[in-house]
Each structure stands twice: as structure tokens, then as C-alpha cells.
N, C-alpha and C. Protein backbone atom coordinates (compact mmCIF):
# COMPACT_ATOMS: atom_id res chain seq x y z
N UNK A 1 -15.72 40.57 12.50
CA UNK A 1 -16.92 39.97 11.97
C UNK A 1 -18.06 40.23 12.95
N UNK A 2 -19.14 40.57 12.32
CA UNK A 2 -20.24 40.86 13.41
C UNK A 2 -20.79 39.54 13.26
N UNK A 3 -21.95 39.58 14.45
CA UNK A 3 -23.22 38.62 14.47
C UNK A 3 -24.73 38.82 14.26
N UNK A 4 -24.20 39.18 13.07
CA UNK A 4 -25.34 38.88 12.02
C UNK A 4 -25.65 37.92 12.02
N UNK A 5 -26.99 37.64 12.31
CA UNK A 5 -27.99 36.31 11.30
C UNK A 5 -27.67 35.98 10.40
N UNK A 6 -27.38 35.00 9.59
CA UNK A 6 -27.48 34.26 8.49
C UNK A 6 -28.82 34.50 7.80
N UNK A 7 -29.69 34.16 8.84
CA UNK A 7 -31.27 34.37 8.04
C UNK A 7 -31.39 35.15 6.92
N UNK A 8 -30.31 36.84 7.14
CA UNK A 8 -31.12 37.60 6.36
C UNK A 8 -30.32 37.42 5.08
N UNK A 9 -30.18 36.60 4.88
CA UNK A 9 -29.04 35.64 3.56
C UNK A 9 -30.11 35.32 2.71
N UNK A 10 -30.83 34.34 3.78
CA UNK A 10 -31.74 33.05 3.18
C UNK A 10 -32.96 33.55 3.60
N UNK A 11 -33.46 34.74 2.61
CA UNK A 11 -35.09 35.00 2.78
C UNK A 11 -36.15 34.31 3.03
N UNK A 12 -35.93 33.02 1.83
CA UNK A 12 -37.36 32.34 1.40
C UNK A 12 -37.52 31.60 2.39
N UNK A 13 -36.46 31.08 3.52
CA UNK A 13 -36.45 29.95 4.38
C UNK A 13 -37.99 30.51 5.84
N UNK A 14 -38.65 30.01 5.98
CA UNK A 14 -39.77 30.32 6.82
C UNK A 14 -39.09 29.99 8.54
N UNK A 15 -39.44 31.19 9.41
CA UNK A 15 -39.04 30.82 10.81
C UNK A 15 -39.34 29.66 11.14
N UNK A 16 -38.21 29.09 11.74
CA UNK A 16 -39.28 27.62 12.64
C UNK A 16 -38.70 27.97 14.24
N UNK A 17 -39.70 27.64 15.16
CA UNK A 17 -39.56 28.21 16.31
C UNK A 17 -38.50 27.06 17.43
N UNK A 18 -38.37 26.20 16.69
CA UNK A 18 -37.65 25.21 17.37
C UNK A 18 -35.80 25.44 16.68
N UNK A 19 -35.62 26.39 16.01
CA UNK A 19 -34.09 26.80 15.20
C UNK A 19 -33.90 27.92 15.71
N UNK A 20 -32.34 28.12 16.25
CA UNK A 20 -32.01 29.49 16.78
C UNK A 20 -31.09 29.75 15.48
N UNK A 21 -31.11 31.18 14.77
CA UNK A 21 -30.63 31.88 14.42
C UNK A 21 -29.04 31.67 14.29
N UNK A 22 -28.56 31.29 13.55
CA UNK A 22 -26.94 31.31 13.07
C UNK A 22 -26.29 32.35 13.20
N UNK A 23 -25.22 32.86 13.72
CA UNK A 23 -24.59 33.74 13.57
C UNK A 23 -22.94 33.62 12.44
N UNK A 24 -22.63 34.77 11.87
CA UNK A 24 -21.81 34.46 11.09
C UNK A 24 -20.27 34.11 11.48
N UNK A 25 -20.32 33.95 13.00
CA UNK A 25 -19.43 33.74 13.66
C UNK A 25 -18.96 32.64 13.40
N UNK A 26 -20.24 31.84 13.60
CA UNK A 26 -20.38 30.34 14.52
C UNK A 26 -20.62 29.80 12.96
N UNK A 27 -21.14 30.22 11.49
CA UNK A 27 -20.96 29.81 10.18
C UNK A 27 -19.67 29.68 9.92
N UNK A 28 -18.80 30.97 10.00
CA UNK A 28 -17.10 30.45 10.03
C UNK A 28 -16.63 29.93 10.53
N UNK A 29 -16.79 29.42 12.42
CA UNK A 29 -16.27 28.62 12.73
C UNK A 29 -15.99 26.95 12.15
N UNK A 30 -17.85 27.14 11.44
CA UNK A 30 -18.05 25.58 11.07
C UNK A 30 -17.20 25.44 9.47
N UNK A 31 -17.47 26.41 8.92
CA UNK A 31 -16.73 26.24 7.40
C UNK A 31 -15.06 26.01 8.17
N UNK A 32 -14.30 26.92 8.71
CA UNK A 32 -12.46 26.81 8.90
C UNK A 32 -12.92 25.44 9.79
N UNK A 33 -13.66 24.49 10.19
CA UNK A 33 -13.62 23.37 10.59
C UNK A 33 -13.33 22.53 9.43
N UNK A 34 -14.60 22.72 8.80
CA UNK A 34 -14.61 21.90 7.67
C UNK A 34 -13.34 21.59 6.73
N UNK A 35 -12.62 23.17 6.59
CA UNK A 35 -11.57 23.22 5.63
C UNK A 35 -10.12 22.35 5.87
N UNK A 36 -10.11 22.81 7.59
CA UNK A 36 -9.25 22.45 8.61
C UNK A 36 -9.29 20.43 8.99
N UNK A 37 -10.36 20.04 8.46
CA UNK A 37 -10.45 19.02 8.43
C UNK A 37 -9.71 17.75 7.39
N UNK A 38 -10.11 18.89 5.96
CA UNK A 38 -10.01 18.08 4.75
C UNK A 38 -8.48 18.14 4.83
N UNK A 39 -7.87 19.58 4.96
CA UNK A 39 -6.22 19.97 4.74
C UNK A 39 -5.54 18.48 5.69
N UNK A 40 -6.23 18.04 6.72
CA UNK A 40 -5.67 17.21 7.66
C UNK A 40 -6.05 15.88 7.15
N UNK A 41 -6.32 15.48 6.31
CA UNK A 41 -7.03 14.41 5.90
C UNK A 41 -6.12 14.48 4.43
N UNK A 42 -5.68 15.34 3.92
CA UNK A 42 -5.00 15.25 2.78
C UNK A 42 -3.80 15.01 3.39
N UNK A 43 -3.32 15.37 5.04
CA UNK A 43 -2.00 15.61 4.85
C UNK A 43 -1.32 14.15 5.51
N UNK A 44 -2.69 13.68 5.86
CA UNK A 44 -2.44 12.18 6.60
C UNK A 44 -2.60 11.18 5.69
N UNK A 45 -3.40 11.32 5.05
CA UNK A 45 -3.91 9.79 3.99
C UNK A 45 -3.50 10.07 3.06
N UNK A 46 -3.20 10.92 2.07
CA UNK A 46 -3.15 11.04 0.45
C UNK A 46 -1.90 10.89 -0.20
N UNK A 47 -0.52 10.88 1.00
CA UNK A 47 0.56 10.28 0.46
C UNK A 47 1.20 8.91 1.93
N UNK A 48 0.72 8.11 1.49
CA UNK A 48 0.76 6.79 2.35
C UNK A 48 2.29 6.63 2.28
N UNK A 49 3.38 6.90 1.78
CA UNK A 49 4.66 5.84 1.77
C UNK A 49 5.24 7.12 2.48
N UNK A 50 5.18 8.21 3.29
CA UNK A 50 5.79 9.18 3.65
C UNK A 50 5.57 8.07 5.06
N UNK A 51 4.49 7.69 5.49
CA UNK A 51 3.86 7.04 6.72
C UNK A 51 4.74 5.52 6.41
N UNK A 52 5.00 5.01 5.58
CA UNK A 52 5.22 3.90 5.70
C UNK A 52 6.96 3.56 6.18
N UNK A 53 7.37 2.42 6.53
CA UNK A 53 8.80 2.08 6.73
C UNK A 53 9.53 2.04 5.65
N UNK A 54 10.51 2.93 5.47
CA UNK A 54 11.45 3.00 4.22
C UNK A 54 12.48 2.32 4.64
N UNK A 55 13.25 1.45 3.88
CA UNK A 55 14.16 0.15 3.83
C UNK A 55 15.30 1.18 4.03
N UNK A 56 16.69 0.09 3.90
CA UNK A 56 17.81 0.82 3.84
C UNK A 56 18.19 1.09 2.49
N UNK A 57 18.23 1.72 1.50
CA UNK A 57 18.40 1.88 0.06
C UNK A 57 19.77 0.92 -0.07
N UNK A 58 20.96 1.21 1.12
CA UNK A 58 22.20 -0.04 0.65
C UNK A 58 21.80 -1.45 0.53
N UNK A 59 20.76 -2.00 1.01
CA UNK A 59 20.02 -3.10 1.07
C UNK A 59 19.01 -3.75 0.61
N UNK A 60 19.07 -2.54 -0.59
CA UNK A 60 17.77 -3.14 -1.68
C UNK A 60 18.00 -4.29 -2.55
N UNK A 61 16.71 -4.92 -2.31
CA UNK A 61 17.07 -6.22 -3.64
C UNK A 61 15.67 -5.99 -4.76
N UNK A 62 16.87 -6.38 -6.09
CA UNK A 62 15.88 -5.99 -7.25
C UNK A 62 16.49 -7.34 -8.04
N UNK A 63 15.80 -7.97 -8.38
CA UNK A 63 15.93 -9.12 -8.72
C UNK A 63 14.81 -9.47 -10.00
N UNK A 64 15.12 -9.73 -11.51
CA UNK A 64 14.15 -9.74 -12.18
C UNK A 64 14.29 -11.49 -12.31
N UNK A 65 12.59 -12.04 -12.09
CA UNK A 65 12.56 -13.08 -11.72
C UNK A 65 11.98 -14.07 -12.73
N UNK A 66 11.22 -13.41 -13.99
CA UNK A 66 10.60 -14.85 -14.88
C UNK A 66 10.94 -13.62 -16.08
N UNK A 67 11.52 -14.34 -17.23
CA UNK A 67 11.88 -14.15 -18.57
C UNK A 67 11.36 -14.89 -19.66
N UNK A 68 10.58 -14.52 -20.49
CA UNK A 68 10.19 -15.62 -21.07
C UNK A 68 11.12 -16.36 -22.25
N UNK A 69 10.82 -17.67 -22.30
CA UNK A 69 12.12 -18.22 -22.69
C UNK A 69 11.99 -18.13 -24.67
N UNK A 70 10.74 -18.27 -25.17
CA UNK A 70 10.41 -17.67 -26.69
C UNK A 70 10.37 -16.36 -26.54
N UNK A 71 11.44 -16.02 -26.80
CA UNK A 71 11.29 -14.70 -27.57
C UNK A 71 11.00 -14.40 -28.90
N UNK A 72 10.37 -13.61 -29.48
CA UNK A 72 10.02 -13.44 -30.52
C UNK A 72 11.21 -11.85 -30.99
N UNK A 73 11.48 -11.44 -32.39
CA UNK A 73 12.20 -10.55 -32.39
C UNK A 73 11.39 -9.09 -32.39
N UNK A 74 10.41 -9.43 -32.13
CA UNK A 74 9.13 -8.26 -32.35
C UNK A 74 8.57 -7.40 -30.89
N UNK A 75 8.94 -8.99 -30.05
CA UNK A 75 8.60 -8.14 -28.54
C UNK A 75 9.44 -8.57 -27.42
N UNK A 76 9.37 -7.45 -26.27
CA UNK A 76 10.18 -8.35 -25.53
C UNK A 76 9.88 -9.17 -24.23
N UNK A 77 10.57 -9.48 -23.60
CA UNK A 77 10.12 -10.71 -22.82
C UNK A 77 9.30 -10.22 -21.49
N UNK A 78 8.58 -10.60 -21.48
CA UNK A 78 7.24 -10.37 -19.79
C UNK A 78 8.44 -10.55 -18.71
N UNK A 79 8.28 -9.47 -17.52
CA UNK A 79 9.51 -9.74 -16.59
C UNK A 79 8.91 -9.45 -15.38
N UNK A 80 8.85 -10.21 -14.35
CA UNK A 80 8.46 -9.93 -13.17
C UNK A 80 9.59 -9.26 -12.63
N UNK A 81 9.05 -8.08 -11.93
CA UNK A 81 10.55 -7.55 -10.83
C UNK A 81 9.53 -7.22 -9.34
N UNK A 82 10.23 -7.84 -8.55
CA UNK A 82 9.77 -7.37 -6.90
C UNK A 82 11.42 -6.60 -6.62
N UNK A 83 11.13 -5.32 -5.59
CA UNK A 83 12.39 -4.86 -5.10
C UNK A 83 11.47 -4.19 -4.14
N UNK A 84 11.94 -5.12 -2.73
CA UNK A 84 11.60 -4.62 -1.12
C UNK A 84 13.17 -5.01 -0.87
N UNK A 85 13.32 -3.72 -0.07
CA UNK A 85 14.70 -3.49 0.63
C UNK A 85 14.18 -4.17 1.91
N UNK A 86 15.16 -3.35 2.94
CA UNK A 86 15.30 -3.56 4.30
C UNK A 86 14.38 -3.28 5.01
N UNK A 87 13.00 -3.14 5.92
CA UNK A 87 12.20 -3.05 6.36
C UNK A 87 12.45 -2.85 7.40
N UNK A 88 11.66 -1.96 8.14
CA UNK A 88 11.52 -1.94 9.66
C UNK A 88 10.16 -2.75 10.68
N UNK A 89 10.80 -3.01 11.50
CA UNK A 89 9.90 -4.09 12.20
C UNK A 89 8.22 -3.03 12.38
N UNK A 90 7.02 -3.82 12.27
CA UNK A 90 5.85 -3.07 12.01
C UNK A 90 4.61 -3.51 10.88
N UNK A 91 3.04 -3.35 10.90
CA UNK A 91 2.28 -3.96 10.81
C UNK A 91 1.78 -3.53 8.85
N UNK A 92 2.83 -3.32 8.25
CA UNK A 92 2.72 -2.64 6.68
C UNK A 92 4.43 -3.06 6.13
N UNK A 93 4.42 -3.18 4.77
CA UNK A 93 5.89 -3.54 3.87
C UNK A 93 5.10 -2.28 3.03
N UNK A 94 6.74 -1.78 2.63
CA UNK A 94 7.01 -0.98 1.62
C UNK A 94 7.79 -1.33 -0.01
N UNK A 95 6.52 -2.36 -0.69
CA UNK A 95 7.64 -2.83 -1.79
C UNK A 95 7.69 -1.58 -2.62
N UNK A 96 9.09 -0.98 -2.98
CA UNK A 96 9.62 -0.01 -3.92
C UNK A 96 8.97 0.03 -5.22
N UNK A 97 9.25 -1.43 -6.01
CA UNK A 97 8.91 -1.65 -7.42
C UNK A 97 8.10 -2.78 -7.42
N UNK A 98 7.33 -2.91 -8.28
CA UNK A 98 6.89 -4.08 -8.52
C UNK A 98 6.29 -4.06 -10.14
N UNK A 99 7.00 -5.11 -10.94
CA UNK A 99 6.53 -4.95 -12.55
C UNK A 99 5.73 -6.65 -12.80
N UNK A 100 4.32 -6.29 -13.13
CA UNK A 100 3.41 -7.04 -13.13
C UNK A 100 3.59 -7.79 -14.62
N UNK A 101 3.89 -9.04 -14.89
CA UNK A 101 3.70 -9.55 -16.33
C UNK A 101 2.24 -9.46 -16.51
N UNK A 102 1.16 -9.93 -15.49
CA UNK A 102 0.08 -10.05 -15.51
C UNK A 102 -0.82 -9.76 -14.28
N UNK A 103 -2.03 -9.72 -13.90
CA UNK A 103 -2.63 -9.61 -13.39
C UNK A 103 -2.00 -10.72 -11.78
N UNK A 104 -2.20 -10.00 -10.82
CA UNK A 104 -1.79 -11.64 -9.26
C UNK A 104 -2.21 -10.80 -8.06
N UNK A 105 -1.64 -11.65 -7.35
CA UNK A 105 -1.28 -11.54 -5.98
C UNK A 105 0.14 -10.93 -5.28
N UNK A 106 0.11 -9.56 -4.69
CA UNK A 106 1.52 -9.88 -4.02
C UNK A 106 1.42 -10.13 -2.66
N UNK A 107 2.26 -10.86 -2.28
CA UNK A 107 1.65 -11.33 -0.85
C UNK A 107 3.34 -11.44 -0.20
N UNK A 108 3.04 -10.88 1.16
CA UNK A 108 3.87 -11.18 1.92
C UNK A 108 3.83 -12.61 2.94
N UNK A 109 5.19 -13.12 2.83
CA UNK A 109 4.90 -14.28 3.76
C UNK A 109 5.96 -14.86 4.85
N UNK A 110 6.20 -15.38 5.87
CA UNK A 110 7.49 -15.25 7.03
C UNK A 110 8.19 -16.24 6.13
N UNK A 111 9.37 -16.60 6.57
CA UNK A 111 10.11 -17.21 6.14
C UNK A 111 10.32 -18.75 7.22
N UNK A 112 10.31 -19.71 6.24
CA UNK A 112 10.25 -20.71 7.29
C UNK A 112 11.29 -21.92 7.18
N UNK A 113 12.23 -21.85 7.38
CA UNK A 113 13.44 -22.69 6.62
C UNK A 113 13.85 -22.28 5.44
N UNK A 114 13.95 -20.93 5.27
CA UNK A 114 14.42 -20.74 3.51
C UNK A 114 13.18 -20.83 2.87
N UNK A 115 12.13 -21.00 2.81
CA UNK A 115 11.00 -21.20 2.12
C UNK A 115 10.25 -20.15 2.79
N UNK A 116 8.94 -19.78 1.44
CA UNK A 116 7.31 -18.90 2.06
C UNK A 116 7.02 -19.68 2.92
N UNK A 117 6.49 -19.22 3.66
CA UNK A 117 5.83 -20.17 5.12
C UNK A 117 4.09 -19.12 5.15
N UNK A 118 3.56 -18.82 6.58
CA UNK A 118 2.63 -18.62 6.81
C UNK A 118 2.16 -16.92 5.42
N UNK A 119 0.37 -17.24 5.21
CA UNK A 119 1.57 -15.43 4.31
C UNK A 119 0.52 -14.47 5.44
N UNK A 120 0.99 -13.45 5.59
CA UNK A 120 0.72 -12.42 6.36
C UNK A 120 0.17 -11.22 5.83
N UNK A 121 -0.01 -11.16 4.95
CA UNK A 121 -1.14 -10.01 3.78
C UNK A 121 -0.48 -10.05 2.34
N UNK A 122 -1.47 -9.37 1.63
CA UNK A 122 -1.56 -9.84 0.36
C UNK A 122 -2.54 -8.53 -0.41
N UNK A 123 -1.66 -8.28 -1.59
CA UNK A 123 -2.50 -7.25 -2.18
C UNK A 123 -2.77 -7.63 -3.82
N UNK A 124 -4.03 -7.32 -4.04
CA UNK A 124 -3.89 -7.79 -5.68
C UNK A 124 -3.46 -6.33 -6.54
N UNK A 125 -3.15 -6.89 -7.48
CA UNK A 125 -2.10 -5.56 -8.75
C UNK A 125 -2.49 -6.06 -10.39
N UNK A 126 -3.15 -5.49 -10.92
CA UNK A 126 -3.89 -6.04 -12.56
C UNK A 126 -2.17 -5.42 -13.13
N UNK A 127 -2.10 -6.21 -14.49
CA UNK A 127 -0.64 -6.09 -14.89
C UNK A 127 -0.21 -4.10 -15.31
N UNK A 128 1.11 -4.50 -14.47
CA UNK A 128 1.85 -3.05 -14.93
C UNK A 128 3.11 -3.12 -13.87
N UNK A 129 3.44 -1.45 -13.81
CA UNK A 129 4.46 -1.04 -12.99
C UNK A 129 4.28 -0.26 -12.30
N UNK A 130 4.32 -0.70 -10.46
CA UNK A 130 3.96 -0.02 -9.66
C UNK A 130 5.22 0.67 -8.92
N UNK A 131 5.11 1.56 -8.14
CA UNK A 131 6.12 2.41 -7.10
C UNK A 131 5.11 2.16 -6.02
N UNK A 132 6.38 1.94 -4.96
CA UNK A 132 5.82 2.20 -3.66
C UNK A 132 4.42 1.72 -3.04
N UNK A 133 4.44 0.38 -3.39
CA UNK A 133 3.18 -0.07 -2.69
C UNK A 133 3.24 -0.52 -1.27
N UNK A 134 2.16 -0.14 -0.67
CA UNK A 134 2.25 -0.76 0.66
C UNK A 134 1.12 -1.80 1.02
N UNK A 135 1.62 -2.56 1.47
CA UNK A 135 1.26 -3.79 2.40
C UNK A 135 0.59 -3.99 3.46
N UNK A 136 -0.44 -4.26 3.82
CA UNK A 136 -0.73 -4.25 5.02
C UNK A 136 -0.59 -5.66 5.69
N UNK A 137 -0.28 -5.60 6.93
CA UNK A 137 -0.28 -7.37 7.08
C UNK A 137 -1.00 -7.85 8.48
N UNK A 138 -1.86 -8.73 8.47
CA UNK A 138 -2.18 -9.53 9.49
C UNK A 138 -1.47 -9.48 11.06
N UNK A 139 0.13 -9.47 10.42
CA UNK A 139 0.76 -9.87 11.67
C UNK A 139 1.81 -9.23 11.81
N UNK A 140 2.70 -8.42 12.56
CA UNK A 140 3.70 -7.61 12.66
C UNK A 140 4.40 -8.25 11.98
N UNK A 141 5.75 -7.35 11.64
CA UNK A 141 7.27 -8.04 11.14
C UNK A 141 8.03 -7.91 12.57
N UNK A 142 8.69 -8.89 12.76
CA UNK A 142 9.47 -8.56 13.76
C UNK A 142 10.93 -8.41 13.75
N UNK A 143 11.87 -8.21 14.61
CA UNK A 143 12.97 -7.17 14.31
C UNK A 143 14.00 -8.60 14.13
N UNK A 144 15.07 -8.41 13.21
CA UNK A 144 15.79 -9.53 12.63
C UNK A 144 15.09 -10.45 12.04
N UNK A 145 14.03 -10.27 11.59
CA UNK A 145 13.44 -11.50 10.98
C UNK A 145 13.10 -10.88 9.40
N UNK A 146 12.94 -12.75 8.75
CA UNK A 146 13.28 -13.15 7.27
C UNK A 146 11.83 -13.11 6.53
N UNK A 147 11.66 -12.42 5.61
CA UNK A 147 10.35 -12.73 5.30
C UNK A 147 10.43 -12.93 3.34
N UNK A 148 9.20 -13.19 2.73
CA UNK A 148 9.29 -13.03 1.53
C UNK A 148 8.10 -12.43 0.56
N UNK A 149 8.20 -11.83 0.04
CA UNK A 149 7.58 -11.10 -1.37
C UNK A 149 7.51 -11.95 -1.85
N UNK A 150 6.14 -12.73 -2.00
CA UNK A 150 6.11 -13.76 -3.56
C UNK A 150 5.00 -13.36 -3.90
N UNK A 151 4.51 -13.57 -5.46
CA UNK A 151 3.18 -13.24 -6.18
C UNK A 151 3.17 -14.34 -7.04
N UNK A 152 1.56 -14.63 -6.72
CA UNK A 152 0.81 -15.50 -6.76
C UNK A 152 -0.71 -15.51 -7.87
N UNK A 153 -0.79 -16.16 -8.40
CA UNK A 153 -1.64 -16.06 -10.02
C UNK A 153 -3.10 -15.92 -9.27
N UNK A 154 -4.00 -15.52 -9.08
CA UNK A 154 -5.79 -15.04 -9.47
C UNK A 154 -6.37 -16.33 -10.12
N UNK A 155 -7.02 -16.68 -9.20
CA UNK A 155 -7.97 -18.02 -9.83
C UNK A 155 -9.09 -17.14 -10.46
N UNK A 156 -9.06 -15.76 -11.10
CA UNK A 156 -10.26 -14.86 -11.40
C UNK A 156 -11.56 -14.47 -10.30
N UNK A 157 -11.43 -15.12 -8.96
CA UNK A 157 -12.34 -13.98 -7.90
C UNK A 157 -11.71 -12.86 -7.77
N UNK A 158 -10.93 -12.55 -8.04
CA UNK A 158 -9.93 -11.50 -7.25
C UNK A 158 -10.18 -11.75 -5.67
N UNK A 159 -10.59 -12.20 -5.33
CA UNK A 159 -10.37 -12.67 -3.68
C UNK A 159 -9.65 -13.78 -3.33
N UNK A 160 -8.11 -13.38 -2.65
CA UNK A 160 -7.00 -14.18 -1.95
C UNK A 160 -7.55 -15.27 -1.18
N UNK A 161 -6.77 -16.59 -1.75
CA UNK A 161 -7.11 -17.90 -1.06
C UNK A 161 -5.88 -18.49 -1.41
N UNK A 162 -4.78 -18.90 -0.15
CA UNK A 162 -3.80 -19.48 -0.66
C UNK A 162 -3.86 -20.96 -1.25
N UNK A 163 -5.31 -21.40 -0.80
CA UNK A 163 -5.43 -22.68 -1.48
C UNK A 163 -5.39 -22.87 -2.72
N UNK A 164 -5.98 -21.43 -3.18
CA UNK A 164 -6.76 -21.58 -4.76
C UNK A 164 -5.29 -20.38 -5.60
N UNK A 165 -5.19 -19.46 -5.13
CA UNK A 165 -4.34 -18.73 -5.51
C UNK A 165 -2.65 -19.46 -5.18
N UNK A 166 -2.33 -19.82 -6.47
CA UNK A 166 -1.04 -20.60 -5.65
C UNK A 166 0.24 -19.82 -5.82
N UNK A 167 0.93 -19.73 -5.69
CA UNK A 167 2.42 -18.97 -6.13
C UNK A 167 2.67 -18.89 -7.94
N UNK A 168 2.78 -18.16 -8.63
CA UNK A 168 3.38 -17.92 -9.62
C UNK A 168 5.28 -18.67 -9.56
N UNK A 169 5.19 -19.72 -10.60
CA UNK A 169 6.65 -20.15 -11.29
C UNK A 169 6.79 -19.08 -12.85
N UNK A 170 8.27 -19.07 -12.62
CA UNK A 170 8.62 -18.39 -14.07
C UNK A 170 8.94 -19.53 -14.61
N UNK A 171 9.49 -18.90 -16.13
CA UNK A 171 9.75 -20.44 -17.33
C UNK A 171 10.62 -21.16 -16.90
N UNK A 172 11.77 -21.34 -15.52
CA UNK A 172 12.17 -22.40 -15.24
C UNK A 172 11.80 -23.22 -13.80
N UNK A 173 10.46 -22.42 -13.29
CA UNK A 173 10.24 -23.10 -12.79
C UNK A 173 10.08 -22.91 -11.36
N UNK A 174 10.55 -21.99 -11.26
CA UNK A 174 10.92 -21.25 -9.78
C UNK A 174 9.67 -20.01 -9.49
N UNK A 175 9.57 -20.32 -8.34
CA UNK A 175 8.75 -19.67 -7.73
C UNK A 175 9.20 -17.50 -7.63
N UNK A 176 7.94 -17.06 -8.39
CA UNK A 176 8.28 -15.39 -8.30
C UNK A 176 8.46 -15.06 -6.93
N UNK A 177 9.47 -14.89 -6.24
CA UNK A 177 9.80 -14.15 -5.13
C UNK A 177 10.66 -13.23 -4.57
N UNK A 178 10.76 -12.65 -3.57
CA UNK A 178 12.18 -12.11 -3.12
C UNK A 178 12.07 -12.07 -1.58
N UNK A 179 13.50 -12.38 -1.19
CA UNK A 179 13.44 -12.37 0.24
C UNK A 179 13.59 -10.81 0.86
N UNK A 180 13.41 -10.62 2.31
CA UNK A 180 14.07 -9.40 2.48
C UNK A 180 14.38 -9.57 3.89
N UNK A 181 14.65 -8.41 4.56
CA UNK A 181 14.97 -8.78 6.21
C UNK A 181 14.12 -7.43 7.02
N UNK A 182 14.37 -7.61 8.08
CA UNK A 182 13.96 -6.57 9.03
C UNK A 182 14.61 -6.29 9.95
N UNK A 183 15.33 -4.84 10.36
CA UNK A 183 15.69 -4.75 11.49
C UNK A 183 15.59 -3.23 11.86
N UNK A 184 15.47 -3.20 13.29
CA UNK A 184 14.68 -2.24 13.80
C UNK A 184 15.93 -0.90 13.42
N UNK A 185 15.64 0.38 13.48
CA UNK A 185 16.65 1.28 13.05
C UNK A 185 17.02 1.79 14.33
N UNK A 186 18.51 2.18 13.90
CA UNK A 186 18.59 2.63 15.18
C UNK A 186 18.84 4.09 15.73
N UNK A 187 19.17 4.26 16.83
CA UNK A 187 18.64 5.89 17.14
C UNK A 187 19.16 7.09 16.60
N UNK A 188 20.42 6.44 16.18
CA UNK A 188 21.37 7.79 15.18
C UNK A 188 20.55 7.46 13.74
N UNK A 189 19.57 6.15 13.07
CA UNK A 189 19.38 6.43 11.79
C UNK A 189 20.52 5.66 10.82
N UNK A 190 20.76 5.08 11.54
CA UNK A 190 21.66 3.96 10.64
C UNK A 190 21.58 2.88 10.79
């Protein structure tokens, strides 16, 4: 590649005495920057669960949690499903599935006697069926420890308030959740 001016590209552009002259060197350098940038930006951000902690698949829990109790013979019943496996200790959850009856909250929260205790992040999901969402959370997971997946109904801000946003019960009553665990992996990968 020579170093040619650019200028004689861009006729109409008038000298200004304070601009040095481009060379087509230093134009390619900046374009394979540019390109070299985006390729790295696709290869980091655009598939998030490659980055995230994948559970132990022997340790998945899939648990379908509210059924509705009228059924009609025409449709079938709204079903919440959370399925977070095994987690590795770290500041994001990887829930696998998640099937929305409706519009909520999924929120992660520690476990505190068998019960949600403090919650530690929280993502909203308008109704459907998701793969592979990730979590971000406030506060690490730490290694052997109990935490829980529960989702929680939208007072309509869409902005999380555990005061106002309270836990979702199915038709008997029970709170939509699932527990899961964490433990750190170890160096062979098992």
C-alpha cells in the first residue's frame, strides 16, 4: 500500500492549514481498528451464557410450580417452571428455563432457614419462555451455599421493590420458587 493522500479522494474538501494529510496507511490502520473492535465486542458480549456459570446438568431442578386449578377443556393450565441447576460460586446465576404465566419478577434470594431471605438481584421477564437467563446479583454466591429462584408479581412500575413487589403464590398457595446450591468446581471439572 502506498502513502497516498486521502485528499485526492475528497476533492471538494478545501485545505485547512491546521489538518495534516491522511495517508492510506494510517486510513487502514483506523478502519482494521474499527473492524477489530466490533469482531471483539461481538465475541465478548453477544453470547452472555458462554461467560456465565453453567450448573452441573446431574443437578438440575425443574420443578413446575403453579397449575391452575379450573381447567377449562379448551385450554391448558398457566404453569410456572424455574430450572437453575448447580451454580458456581460468583457475582451472576444462570437460570436454564424459565416459563412465565405472566408478566414478574425473577429474583434471586440467600436462603435463610429454608426460607427466601435477603434477595440479591432480580430481573423482570413480560410472560413467555425463556432459555438461559442470566442474573446479575448485588452480592456474590458463595461456595456451599443455599439460595433461591423465586418470582414475584409487578405492582405495574416495572421497577423492583420487595416491599411492593411481593412473591408470587400458585393456586395452593405456595410461594413460586426453587432452591438451588453452589459449589465451587473442581480442578479435574467435576
Amino acid at each position: 500500500m502506498s502513502d497516498t493522500p486521502i485528499q485526492q479522494y475528497l476533492p471538494n474538501i478545501p485545505d485547512h492549514p491546521e489538518l495534516k494529510p491522511v495517508s492510506r496507511r494510517h486510513f487502514s490502520y483506523l478502519i482494521t481498528g474499527v473492524v477489530a473492535g466490533l469482531v471483539l465486542g461481538y465475541l465478548l458480549f453477544d453470547n452472555q451464557t458462554v461467560l456465565a456459570p453453567i450448573g452441573n446438568p446431574k443437578t438440575r431442578t425443574e420443578k413446575p410450580l403453579a397449575v391452575a386449578s379450573n381447567q377449562s377443556k379448551k385450554t391448558e393450565p398457566a404453569i410456572t417452571q424455574i430450572v437453575a441447576g448447580t451454580q458456581i460460586p460468583g457475582d451472576v446465576i444462570l437460570v436454564e428455563k424459565i416459563v412465565m404465566e405472566k408478566a414478574g419478577w425473577v429474583a434471586v434470594a440467600d436462603d435463610q432457614n429454608g426460607v427466601p431471605g435477603r434477595i440479591l438481584g432480580a430481573n423482570y421477564l413480560p410472560a413467555g419462555t425463556y432459555q438461559n437467563q442470566i442474573i446479575s446479583l448485588l452480592r456474590g454466591l458463595a461456595d456451599e451455599g443455599s439460595y433461591f429462584v423465586v418470582i414475584h408479581e409487578d405492582d405495574g412500575d416495572k421497577s423492583f421493590d420487595y416491599k411492593t413487589d411481593l412473591p408470587r403464590k400458585n393456586t395452593g398457595g405456595q410461594v413460586e420458587m426453587v432452591n438451588f446450591k453452589v459449589v465451587a468446581e473442581s480442578p479435574r471439572g467435576d
